[in-house]
C-alpha atoms as a PDB file:
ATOM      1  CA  UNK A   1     -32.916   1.075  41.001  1.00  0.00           C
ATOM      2  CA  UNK A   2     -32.924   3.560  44.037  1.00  0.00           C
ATOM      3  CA  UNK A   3     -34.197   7.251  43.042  1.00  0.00           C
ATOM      4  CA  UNK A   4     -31.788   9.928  43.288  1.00  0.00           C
ATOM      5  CA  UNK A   5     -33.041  12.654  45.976  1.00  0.00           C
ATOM      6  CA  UNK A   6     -33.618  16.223  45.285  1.00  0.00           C
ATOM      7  CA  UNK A   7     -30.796  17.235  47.011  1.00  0.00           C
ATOM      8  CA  UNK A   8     -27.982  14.793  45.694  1.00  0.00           C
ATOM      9  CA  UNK A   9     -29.711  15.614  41.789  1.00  0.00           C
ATOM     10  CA  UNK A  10     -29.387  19.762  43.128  1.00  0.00           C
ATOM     11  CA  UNK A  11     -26.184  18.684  44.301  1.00  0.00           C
ATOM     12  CA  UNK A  12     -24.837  17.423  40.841  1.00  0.00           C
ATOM     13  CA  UNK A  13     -25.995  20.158  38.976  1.00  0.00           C
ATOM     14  CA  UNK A  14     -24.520  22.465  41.379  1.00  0.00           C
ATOM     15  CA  UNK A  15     -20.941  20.853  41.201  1.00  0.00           C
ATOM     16  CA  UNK A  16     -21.250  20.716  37.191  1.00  0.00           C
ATOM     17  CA  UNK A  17     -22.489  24.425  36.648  1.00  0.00           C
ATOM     18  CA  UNK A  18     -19.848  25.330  38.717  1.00  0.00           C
ATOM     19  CA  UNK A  19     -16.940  23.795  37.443  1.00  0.00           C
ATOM     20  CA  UNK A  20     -17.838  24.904  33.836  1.00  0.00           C
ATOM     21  CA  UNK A  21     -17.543  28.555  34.886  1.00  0.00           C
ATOM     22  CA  UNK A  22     -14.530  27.540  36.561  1.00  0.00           C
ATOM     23  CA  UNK A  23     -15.002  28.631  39.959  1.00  0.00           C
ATOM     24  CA  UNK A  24     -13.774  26.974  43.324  1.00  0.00           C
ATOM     25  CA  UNK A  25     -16.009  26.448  46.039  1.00  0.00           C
ATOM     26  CA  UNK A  26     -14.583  29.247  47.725  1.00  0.00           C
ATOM     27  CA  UNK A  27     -15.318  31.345  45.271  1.00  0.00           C
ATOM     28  CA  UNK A  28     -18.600  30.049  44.427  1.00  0.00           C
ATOM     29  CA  UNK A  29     -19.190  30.934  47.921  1.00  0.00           C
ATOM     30  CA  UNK A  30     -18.395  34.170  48.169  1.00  0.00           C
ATOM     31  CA  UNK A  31     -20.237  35.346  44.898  1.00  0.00           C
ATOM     32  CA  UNK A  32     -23.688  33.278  46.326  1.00  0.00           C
ATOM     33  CA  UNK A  33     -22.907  34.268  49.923  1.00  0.00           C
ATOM     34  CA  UNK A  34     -20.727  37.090  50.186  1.00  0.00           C
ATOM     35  CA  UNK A  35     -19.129  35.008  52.932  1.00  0.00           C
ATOM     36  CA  UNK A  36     -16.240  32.471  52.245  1.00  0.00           C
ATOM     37  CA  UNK A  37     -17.409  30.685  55.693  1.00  0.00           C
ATOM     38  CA  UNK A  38     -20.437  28.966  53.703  1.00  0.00           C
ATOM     39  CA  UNK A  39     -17.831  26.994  51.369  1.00  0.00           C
ATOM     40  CA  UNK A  40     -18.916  24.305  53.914  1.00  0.00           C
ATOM     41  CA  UNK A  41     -22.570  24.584  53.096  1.00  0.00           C
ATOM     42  CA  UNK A  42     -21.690  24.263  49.220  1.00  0.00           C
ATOM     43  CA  UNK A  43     -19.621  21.247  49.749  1.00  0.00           C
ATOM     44  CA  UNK A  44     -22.637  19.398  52.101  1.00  0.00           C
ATOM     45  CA  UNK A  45     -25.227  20.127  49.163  1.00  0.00           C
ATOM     46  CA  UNK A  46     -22.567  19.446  46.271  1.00  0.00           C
ATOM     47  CA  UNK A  47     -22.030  15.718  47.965  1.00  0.00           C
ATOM     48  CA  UNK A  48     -25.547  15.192  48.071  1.00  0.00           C
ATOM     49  CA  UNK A  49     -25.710  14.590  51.756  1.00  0.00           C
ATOM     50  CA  UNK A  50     -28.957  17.849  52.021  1.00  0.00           C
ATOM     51  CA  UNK A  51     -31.874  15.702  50.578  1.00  0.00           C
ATOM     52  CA  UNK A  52     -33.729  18.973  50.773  1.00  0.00           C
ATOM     53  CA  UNK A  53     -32.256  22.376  50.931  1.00  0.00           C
ATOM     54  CA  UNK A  54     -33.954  25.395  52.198  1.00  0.00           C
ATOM     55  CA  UNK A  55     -34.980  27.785  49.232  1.00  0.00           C
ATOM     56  CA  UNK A  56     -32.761  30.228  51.167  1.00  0.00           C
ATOM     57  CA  UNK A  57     -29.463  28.301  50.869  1.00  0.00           C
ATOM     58  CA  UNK A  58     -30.094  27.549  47.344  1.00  0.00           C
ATOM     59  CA  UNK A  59     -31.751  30.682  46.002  1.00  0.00           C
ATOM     60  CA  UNK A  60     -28.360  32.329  46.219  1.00  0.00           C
ATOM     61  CA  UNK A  61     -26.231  29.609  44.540  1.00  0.00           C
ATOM     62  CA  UNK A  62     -28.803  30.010  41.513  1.00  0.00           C
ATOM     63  CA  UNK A  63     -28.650  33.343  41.015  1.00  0.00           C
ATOM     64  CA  UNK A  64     -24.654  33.397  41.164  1.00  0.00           C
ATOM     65  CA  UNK A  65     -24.479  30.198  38.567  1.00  0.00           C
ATOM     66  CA  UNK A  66     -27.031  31.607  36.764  1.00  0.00           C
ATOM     67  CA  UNK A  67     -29.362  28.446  36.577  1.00  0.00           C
ATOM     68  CA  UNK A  68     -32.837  28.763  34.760  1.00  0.00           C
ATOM     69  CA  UNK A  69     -35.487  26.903  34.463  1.00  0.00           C
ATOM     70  CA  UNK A  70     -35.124  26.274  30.418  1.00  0.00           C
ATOM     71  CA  UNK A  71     -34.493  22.924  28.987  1.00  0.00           C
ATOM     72  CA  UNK A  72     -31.733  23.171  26.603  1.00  0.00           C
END
């Protein structure tokens, strides 16, 4: 069984988070971002193909879906 990366696993839970508050990419990118131009950026690490992002292109993304660090 091959292990799933960091990335593609940040990816998921990216993708998932984001369609429960039912936001677009777009939009996802311009609340993390303040710039619709990163939408690429979201759809790279959302696809899994970043096996490991830079704190600074996620940090935003998990302040704007509001992702902790709590099991629940």
């Amino acid at each position: 069984m091959k292990k799933q990366s960091f990335g593609a696993a940040l990816g998921a839970l990216i993708k998932q988070k984001r369609t429960i508050l039912g936001l677009t990419q777009l939009q996802l990118s311009e609340d993390a971002y303040q710039s619709p131009s990163k939408v690429r950026r979201i759809s790279e690490l959302e696809s899994g193909t970043v096996a490991n992002p830079h704190p600074k292109t996620i940090d935003p993304l998990i302040v704007a879906l509001k992702i902790s660090d709590e099991v629940t």
